[in-house]
N, C-alpha and C. Protein backbone atom coordinates (compact mmCIF):
# COMPACT_ATOMS: atom_id res chain seq x y z
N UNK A 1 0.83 -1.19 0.00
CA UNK A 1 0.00 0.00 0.00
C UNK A 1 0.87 1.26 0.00
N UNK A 2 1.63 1.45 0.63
CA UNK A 2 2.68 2.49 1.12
C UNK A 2 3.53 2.90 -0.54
N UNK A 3 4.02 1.53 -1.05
CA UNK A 3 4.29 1.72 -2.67
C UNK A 3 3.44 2.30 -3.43
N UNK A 4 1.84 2.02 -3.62
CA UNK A 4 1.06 2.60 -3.80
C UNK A 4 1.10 3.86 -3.87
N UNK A 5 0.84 4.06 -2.60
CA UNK A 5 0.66 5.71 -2.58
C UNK A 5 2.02 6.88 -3.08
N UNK A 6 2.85 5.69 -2.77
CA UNK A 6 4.09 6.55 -3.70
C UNK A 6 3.98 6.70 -5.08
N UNK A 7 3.48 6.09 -5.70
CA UNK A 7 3.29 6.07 -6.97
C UNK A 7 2.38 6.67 -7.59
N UNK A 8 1.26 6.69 -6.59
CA UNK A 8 0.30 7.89 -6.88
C UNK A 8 0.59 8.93 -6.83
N UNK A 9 1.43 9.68 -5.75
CA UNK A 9 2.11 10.63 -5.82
C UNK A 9 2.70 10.93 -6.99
N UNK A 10 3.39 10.20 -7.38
CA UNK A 10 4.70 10.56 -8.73
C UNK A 10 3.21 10.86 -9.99
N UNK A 11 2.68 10.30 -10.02
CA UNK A 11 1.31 10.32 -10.63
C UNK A 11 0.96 11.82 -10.40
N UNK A 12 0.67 11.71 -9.82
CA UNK A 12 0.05 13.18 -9.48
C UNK A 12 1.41 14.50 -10.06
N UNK A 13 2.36 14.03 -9.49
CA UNK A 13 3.52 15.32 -9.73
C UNK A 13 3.52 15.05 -11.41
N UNK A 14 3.74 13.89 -12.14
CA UNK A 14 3.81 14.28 -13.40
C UNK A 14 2.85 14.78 -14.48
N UNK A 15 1.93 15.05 -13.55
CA UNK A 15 0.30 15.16 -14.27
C UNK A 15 0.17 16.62 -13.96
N UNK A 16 0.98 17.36 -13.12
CA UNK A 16 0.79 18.67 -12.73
C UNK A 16 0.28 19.91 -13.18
N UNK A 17 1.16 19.58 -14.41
CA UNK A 17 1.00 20.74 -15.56
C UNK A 17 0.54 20.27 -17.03
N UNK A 18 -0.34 19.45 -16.65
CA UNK A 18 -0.91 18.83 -17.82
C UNK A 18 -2.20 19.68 -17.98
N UNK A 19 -3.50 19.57 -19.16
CA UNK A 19 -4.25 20.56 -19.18
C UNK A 19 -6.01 20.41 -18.05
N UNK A 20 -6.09 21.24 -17.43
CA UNK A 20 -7.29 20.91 -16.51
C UNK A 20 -8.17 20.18 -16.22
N UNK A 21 -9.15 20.34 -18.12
CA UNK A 21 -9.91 19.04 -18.22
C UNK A 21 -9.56 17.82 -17.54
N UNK A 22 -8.10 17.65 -17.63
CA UNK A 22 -7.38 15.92 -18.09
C UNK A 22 -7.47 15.86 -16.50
N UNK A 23 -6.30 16.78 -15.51
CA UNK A 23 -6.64 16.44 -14.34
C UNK A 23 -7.93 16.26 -13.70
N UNK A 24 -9.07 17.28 -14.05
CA UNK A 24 -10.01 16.91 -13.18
C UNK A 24 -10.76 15.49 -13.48
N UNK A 25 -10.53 15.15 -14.29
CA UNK A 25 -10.84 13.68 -14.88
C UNK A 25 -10.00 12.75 -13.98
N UNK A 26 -8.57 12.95 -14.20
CA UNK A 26 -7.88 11.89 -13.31
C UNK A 26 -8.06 11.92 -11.62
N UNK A 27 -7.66 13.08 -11.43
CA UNK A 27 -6.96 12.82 -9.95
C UNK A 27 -8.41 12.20 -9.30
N UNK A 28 -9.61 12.12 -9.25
CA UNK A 28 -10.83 11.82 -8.75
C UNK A 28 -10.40 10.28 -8.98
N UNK A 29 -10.14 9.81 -9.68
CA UNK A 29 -10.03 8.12 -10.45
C UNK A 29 -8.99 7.78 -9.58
N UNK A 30 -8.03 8.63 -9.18
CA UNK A 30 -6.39 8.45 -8.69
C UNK A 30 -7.11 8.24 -6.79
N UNK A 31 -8.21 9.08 -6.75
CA UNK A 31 -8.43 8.94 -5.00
C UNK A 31 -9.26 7.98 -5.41
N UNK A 32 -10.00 7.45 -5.66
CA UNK A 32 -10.66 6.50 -5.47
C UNK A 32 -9.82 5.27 -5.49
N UNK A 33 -8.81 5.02 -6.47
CA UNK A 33 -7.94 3.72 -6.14
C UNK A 33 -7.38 4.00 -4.81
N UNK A 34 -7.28 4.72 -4.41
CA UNK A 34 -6.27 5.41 -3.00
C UNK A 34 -6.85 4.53 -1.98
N UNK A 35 -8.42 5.14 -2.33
CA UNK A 35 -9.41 4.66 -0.79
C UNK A 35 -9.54 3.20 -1.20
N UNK A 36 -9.69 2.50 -2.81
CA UNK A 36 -9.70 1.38 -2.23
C UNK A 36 -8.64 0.68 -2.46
N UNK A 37 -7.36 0.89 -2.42
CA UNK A 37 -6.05 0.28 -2.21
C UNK A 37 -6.11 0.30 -0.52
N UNK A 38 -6.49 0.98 0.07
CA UNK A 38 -6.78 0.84 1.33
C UNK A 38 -7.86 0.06 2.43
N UNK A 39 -8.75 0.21 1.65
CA UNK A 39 -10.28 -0.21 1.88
C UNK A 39 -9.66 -2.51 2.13
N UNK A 40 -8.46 -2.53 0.51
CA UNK A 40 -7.90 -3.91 0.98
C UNK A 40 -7.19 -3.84 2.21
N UNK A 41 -6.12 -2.87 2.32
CA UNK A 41 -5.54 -3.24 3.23
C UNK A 41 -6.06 -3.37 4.81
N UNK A 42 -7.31 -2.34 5.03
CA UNK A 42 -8.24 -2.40 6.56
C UNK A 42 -8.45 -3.92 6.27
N UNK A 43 -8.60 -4.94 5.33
CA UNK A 43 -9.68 -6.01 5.30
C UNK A 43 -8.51 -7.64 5.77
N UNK A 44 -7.06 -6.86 5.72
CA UNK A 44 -5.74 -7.63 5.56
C UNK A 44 -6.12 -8.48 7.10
N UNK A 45 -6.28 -7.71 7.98
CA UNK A 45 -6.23 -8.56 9.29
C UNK A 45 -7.51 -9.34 9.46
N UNK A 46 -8.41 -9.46 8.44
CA UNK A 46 -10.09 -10.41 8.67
C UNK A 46 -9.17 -11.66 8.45
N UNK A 47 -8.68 -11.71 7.70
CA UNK A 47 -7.98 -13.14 7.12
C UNK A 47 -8.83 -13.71 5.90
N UNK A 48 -9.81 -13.06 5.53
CA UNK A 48 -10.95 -13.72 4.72
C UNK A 48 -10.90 -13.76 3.49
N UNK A 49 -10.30 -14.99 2.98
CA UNK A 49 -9.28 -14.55 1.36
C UNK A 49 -10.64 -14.02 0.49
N UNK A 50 -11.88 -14.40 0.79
CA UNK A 50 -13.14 -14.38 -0.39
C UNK A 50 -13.39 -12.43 -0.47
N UNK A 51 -13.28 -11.98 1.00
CA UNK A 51 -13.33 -11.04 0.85
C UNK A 51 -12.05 -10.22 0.41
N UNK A 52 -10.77 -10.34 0.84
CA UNK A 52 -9.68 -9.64 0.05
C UNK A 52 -9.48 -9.87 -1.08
N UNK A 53 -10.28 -10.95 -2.04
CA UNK A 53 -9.88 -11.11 -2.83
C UNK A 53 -11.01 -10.51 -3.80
N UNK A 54 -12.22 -10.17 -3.22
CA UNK A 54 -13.25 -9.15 -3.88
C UNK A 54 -12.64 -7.56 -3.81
N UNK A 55 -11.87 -6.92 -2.66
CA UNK A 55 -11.77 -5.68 -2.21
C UNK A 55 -10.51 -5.65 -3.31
N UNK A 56 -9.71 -6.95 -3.67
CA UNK A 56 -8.47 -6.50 -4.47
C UNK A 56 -9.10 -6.25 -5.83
N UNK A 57 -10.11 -7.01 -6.47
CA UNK A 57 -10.68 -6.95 -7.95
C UNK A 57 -11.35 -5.73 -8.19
N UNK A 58 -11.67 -4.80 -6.54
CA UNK A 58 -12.50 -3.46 -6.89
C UNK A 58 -11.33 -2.46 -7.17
N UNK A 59 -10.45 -2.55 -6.53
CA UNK A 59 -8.91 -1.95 -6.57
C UNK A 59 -8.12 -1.71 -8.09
N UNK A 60 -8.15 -3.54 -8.76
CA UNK A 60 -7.58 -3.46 -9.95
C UNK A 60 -8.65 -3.16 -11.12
N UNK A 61 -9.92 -3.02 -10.26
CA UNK A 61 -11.06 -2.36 -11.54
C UNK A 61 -10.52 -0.52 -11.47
N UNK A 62 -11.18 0.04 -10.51
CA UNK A 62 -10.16 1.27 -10.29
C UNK A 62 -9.08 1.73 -10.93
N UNK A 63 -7.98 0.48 -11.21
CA UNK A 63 -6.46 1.04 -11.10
C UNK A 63 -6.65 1.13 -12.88
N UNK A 64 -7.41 -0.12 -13.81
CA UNK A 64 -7.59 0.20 -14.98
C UNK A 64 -8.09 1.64 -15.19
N UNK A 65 -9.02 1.56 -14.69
CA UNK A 65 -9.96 3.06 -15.04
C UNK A 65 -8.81 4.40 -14.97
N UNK A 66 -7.98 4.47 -14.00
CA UNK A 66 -6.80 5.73 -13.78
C UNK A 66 -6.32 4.50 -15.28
N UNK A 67 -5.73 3.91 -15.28
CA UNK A 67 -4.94 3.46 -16.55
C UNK A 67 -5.63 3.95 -17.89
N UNK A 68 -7.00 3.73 -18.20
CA UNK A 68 -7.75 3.88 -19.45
C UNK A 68 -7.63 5.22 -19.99
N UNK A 69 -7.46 6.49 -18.95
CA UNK A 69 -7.40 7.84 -19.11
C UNK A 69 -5.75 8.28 -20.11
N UNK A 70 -4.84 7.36 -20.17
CA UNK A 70 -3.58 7.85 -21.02
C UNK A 70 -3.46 7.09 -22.13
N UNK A 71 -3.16 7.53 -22.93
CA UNK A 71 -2.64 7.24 -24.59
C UNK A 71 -2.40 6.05 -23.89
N UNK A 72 -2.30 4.47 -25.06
CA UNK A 72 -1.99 3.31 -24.82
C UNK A 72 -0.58 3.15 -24.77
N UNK A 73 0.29 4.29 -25.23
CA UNK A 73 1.71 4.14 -25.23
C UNK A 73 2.22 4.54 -23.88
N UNK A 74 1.13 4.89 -22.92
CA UNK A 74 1.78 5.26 -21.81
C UNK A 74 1.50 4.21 -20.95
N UNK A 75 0.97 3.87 -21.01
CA UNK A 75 0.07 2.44 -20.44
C UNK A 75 0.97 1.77 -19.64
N UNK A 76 1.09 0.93 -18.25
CA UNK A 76 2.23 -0.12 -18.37
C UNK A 76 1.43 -1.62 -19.36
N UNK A 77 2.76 -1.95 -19.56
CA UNK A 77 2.79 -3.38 -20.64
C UNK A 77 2.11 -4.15 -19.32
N UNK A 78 0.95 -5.35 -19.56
CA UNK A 78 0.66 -6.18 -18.49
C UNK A 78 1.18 -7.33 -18.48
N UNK A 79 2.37 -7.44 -19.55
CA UNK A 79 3.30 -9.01 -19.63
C UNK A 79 4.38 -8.49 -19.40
N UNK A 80 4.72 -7.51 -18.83
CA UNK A 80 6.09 -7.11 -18.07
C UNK A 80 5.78 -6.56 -16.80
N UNK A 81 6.84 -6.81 -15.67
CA UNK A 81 6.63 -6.72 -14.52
C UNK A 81 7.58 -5.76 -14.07
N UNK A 82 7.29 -4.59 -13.63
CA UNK A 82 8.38 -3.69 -12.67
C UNK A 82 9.99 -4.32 -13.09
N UNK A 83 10.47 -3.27 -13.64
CA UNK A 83 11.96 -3.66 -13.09
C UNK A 83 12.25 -4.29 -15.20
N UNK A 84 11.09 -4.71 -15.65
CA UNK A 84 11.42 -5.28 -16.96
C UNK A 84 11.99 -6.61 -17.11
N UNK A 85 11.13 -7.67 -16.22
CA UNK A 85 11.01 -8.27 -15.99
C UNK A 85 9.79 -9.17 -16.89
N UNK A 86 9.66 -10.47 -17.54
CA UNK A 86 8.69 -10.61 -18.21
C UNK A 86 7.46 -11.07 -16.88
N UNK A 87 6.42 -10.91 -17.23
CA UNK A 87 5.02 -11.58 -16.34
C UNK A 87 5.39 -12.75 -15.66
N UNK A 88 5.23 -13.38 -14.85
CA UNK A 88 5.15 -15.18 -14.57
C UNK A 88 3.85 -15.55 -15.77
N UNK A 89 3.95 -16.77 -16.13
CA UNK A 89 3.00 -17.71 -16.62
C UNK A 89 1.83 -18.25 -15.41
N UNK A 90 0.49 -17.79 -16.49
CA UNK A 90 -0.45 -18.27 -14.73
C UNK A 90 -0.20 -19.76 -15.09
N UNK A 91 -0.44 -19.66 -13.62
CA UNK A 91 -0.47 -21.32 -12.88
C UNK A 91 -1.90 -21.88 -13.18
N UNK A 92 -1.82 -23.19 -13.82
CA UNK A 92 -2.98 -24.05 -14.60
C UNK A 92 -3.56 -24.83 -13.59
């Protein structure tokens, strides 16, 4: 979470001086992943994988939506992982 919010940050600083419309569009999309990147983490100590694992799918619905708002070239790649690293292969 704490990564998160760093990243939202940097988010936010590089979006600064971008044109109004665009921010007031984003940063609203940017708090709402905020609250529910958080909303998982309050749910971390239930232990209840059915529910963290609903509060994480509202999170990565969210995190698309801030994603859908930039050109596709800005996009991150979803078969590369931080660092440029390729994806893992899901497990069958």
């Amino acid at each position: 979470n704490e990564e998160f919010k760093e990243a939202t940050g940097a988010l936010r600083t590089a979006i600064a001086n971008e044109p109004a419309p665009f921010k007031s569009k984003v940063d609203p999309e940017i708090q709402k992943a905020l609250t529910d990147a958080q909303a998982t983490v309050d749910l971390a100590p239930t232990n209840d994988d059915s529910k963290l694992r609903a509060a994480q799918g509202v999170m990565l619905k969210q995190v698309n939506a801030v994603f859908a708002d930039f050109p596709p070239e800005l996009r991150p790649d979803p078969n590369v992982q931080p660092g440029g690293r390729p994806a893992a292969a899901p497990a069958n």
